[in-house]
C-alpha atoms as a PDB file:
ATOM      1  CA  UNK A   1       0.000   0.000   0.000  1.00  0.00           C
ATOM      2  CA  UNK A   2       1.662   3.674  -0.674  1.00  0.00           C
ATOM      3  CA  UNK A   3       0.616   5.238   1.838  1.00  0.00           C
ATOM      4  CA  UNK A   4       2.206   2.870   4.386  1.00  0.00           C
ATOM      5  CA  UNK A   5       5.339   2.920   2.471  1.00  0.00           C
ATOM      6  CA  UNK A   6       5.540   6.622   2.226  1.00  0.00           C
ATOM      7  CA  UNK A   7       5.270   6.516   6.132  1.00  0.00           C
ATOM      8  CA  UNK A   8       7.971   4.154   6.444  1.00  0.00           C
ATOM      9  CA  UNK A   9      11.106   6.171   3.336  1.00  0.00           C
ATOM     10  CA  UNK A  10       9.693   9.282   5.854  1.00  0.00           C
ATOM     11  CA  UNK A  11      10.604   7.642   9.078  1.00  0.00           C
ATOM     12  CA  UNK A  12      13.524   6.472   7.095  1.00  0.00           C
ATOM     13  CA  UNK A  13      14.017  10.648   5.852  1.00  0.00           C
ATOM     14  CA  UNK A  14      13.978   9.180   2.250  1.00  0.00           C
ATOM     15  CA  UNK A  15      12.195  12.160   1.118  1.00  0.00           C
ATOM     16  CA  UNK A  16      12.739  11.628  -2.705  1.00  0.00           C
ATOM     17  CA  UNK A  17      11.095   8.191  -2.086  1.00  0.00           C
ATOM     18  CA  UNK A  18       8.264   9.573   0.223  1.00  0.00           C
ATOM     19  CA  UNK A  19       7.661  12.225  -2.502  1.00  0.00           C
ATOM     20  CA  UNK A  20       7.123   9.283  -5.118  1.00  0.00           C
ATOM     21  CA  UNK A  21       4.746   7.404  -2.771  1.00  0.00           C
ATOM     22  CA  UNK A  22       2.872  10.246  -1.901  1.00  0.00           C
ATOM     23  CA  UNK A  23       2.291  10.818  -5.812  1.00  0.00           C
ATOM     24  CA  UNK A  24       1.208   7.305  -5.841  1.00  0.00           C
ATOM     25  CA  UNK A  25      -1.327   7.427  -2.889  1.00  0.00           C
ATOM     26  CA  UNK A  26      -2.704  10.820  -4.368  1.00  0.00           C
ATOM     27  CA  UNK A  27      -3.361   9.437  -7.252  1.00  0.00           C
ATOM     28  CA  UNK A  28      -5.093   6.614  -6.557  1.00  0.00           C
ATOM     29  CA  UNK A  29      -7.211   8.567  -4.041  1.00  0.00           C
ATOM     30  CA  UNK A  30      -8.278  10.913  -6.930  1.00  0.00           C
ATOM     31  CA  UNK A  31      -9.158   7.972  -9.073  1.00  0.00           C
ATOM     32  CA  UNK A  32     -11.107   6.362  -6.491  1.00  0.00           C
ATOM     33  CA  UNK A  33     -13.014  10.074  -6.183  1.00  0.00           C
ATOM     34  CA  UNK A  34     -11.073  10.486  -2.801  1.00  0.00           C
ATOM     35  CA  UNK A  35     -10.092  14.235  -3.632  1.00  0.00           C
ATOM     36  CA  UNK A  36      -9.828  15.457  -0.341  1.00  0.00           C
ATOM     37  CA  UNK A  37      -6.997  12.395   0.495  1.00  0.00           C
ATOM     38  CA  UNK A  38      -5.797  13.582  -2.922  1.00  0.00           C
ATOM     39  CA  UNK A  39      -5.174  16.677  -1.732  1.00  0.00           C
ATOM     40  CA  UNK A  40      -3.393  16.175   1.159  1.00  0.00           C
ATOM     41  CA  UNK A  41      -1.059  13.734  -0.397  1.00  0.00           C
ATOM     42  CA  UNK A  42       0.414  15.880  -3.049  1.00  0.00           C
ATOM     43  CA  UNK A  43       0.411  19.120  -0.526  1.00  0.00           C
ATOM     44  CA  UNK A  44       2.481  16.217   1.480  1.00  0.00           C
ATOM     45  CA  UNK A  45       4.801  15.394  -1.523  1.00  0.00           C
ATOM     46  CA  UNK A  46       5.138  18.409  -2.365  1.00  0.00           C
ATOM     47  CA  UNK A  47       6.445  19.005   0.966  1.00  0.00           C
ATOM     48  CA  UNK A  48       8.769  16.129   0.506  1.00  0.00           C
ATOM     49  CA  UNK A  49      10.551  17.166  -2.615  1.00  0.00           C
ATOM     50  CA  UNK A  50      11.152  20.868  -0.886  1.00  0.00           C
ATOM     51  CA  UNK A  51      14.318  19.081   0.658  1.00  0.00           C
ATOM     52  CA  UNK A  52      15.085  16.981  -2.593  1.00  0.00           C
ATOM     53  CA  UNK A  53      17.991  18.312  -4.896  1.00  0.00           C
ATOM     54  CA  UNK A  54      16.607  20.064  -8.058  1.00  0.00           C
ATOM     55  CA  UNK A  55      17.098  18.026 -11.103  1.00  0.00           C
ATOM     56  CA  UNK A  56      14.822  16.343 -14.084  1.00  0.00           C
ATOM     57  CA  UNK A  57      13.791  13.575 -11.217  1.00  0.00           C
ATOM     58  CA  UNK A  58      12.439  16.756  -9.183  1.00  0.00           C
ATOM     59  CA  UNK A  59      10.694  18.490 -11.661  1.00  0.00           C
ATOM     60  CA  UNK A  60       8.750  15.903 -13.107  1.00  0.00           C
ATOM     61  CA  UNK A  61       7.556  14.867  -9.897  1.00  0.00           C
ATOM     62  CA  UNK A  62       6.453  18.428  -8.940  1.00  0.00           C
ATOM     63  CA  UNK A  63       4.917  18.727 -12.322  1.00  0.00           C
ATOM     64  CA  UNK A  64       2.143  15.466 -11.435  1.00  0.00           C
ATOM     65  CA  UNK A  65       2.113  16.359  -7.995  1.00  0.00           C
ATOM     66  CA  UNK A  66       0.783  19.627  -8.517  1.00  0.00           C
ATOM     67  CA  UNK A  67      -1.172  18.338 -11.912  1.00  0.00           C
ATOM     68  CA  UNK A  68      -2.716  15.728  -9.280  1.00  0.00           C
ATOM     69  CA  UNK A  69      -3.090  18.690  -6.808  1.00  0.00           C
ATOM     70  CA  UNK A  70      -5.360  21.261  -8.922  1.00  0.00           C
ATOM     71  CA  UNK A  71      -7.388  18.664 -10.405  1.00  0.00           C
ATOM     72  CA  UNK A  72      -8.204  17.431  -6.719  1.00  0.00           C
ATOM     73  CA  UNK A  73      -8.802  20.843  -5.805  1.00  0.00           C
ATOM     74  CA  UNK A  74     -10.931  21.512  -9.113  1.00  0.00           C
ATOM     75  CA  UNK A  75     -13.328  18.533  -8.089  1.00  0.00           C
ATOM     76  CA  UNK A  76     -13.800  19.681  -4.490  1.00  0.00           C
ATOM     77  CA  UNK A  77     -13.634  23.778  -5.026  1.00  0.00           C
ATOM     78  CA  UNK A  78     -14.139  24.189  -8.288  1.00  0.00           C
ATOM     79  CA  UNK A  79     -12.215  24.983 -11.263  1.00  0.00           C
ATOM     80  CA  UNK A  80     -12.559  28.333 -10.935  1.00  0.00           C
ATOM     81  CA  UNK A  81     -11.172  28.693  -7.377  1.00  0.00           C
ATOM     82  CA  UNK A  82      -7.772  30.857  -6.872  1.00  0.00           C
ATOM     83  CA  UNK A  83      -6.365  27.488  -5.317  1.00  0.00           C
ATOM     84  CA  UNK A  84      -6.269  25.264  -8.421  1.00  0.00           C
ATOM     85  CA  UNK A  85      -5.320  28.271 -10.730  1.00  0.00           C
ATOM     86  CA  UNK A  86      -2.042  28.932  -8.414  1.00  0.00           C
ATOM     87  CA  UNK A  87      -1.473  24.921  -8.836  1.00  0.00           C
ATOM     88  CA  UNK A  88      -1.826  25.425 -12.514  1.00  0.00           C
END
């Protein structure tokens, strides 16, 4: 389960590994129509990668996470809500 092994690479402070996992778990939440979880997993992996060395890794993770982010945020506040255009 991702979310269980993004608990254990953070215990670990594998935060390039939690970020991954936290992408993961987000998306799967948002597929299952769990935006809210989706939410707080990307704002979580997006956390993550703030202590992850810049490089092509990096930005493409950023790039789903907050892809994953603003369409969570779209389904729960609507696309027109300041919140999903700063994620965009």
């Amino acid at each position: 389960m991702p979310s269980a092994e993004r608990l254990l690479f953070e215990e670990a402070h594998d935060q390039a590994q939690a970020s991954e996992y936290a992408l993961v778990a987000a998306q799967h939440a948002a597929r299952m129509s769990g935006y809210r979880e989706a939410i707080a997993f990307a704002r979580r992996g997006l956390a993550f990668l703030e202590s992850v060395p810049v490089g092509a890794e990096h930005a493409y993770k950023r790039l789903m996470l907050l892809v994953t982010l603003a369409m969570a945020l779209g389904a729960v506040d609507g696309y027109g809500a300041p919140e999903v255009y700063e994620a965009y």
